[in-house]
Protein backbone atom coordinates (compact mmCIF):
# COMPACT_ATOMS: atom_id res chain seq x y z
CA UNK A 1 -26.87 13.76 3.27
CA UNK A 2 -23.31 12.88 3.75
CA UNK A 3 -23.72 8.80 4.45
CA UNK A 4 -23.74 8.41 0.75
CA UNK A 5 -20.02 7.47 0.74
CA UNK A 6 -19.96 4.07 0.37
CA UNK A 7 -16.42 2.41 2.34
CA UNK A 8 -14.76 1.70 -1.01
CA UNK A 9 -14.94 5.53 -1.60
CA UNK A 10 -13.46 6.09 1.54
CA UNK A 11 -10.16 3.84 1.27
CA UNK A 12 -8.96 5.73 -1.63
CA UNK A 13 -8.42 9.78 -2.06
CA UNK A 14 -11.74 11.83 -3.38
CA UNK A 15 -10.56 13.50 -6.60
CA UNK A 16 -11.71 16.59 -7.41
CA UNK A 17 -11.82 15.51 -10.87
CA UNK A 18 -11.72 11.86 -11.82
CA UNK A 19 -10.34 12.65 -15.20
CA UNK A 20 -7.64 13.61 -13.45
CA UNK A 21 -4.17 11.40 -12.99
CA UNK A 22 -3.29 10.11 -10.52
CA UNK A 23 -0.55 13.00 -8.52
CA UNK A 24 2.93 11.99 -9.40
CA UNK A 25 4.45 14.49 -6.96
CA UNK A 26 4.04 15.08 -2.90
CA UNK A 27 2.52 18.39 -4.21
CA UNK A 28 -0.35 17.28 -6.10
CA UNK A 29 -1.00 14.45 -3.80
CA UNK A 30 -1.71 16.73 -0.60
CA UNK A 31 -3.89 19.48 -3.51
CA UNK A 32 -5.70 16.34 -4.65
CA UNK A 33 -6.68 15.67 -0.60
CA UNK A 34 -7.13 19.07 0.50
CA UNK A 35 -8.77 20.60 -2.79
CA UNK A 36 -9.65 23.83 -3.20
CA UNK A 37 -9.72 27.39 -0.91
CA UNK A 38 -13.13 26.73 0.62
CA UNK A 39 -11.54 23.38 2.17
CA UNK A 40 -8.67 25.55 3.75
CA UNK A 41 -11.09 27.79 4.96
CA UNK A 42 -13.08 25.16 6.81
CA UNK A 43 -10.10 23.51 8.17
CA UNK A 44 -9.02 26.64 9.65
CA UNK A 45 -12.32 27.61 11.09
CA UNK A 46 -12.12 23.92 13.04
CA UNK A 47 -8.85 24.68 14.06
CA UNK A 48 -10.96 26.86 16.80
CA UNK A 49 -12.73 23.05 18.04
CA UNK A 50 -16.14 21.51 16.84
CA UNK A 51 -18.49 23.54 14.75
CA UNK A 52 -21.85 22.29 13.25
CA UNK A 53 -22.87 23.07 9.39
CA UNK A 54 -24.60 25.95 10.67
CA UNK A 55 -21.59 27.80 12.41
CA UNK A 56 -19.72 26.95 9.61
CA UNK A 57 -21.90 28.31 7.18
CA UNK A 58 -21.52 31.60 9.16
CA UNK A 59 -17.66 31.43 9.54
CA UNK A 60 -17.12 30.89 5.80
CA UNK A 61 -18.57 33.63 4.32
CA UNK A 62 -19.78 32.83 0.81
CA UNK A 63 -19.65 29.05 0.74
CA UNK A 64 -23.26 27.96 -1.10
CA UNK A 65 -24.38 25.06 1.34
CA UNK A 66 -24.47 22.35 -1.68
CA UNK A 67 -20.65 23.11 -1.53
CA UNK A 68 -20.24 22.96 2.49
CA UNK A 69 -21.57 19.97 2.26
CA UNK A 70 -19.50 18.59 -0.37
CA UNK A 71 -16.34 19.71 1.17
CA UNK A 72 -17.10 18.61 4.46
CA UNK A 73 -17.97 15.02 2.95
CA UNK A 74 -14.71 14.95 0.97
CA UNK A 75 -12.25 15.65 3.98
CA UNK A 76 -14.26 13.32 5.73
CA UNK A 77 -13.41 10.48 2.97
CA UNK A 78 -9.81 12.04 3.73
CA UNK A 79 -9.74 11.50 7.53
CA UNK A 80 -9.45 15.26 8.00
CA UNK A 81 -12.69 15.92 9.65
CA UNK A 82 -14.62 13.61 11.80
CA UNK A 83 -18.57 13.79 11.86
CA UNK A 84 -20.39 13.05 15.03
CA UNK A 85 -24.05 12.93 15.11
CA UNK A 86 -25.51 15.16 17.77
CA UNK A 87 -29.15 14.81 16.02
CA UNK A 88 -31.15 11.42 14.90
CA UNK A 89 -34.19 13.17 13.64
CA UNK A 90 -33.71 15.36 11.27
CA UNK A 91 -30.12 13.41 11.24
CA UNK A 92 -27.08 16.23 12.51
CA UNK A 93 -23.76 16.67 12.58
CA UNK A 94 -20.65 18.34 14.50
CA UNK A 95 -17.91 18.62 12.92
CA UNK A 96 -14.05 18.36 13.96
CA UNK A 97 -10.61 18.05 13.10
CA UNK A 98 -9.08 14.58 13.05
CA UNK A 99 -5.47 14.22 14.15
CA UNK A 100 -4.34 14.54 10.72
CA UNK A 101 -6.64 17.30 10.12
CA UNK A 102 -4.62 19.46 13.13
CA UNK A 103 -1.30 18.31 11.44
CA UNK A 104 -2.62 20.84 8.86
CA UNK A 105 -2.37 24.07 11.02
CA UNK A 106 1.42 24.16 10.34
CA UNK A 107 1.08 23.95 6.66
CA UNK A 108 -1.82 26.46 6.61
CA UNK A 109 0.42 28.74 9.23
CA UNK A 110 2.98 28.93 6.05
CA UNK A 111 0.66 29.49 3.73
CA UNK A 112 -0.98 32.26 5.64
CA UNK A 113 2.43 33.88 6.52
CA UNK A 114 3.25 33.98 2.66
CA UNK A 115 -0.04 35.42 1.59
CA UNK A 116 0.26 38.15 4.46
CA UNK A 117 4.32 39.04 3.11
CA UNK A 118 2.30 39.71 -0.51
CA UNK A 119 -0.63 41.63 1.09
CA UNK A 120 -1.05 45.56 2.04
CA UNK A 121 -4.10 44.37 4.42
CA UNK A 122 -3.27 41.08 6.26
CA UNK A 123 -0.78 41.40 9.43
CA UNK A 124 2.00 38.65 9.24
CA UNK A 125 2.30 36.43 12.58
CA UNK A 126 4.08 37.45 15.28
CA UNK A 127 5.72 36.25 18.12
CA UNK A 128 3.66 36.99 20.74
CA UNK A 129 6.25 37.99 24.01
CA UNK A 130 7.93 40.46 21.41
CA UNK A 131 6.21 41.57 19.05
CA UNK A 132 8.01 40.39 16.29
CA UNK A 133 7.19 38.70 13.04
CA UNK A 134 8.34 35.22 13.14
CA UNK A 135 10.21 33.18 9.97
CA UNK A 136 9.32 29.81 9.06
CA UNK A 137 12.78 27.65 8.13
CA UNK A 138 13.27 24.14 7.04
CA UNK A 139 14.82 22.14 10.23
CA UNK A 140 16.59 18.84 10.06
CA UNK A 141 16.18 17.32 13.75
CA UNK A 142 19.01 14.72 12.33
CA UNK A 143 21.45 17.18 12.09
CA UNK A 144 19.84 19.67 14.47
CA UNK A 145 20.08 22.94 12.56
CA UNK A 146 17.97 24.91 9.82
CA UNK A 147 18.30 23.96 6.46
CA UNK A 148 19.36 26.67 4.54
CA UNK A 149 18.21 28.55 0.83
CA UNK A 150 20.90 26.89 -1.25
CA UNK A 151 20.10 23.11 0.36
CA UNK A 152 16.44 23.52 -0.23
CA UNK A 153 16.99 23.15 -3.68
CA UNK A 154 18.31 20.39 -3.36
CA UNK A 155 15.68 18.38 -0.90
CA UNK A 156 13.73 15.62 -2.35
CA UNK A 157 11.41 12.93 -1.22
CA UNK A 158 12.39 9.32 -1.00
């Protein structure tokens, strides 16, 4: 099922589309890695630790298998998720997070906080010892201090 890749597939991002460009910004390089929603998903249900294709057919509800699969194969070819065989006959797999694939929770934290500040029925994240919903900023560990609205805009990669 998911051996198919051969290793020249797997030294070079999987594009969703190969009609595609290449991404000319940071943006659209991490969306060509990452995908879609039902790769999100997945990467936050492994946040919780190893899960085979069954559990994680459970945890995210509505993904058709054919596209479990795929995803799972594709952030594989990413070295976001790691597949270790736990089955020879019929051939198994767990899955899990890479390193790179944990570096993730902090983006998908964001992105979760954001969708919750434009929903009436998701809770933003709190700080747990208080009670109180946390802010993400921008930090510069250079200078040591938050980067604030008006130097955002003004950010840019090298």
């Amino acid at each position: 099922m998911r051996k198919l890749l051969l290793p020249s597939v797997m030294s070079r991002p999987l594009a969703y589309d190969r009609r595609m460009p290449r991404p000319h910004t940071p943006l659209a390089a991490a969306l060509e890695r990452v995908g879609d929603r039902w790769s999100l998903l997945l990467i936050e249900a492994l946040l919780e630790g190893p899960r085979r294709f069954g559990e994680l057919s459970e945890t995210v509800v509505g993904i058709a298998p054919n596209i479990l699969a795929d995803r799972l194969r594709r952030m594989e070819g990413e070295l976001i998720v790691r597949a270790t065989p736990y089955s020879d006959r019929p051939p198994r797999f767990s899955y899990q997070l890479t390193e790179e694939g944990h570096e993730l929770a902090g983006v998908l934290r964001l992105l979760a906080d954001w969708g919750a500040r434009g929903s009436t029925s998701a809770e933003p994240m709190r700080h747990a010892p208080c009670g109180t919903p946390v802010e993400a900023r921008l930090w510069c560990p250079t200078c040591a201090r938050s980067v604030d609205e008006a130097e955002a805009d003004t950010l840019h990669f090298l």
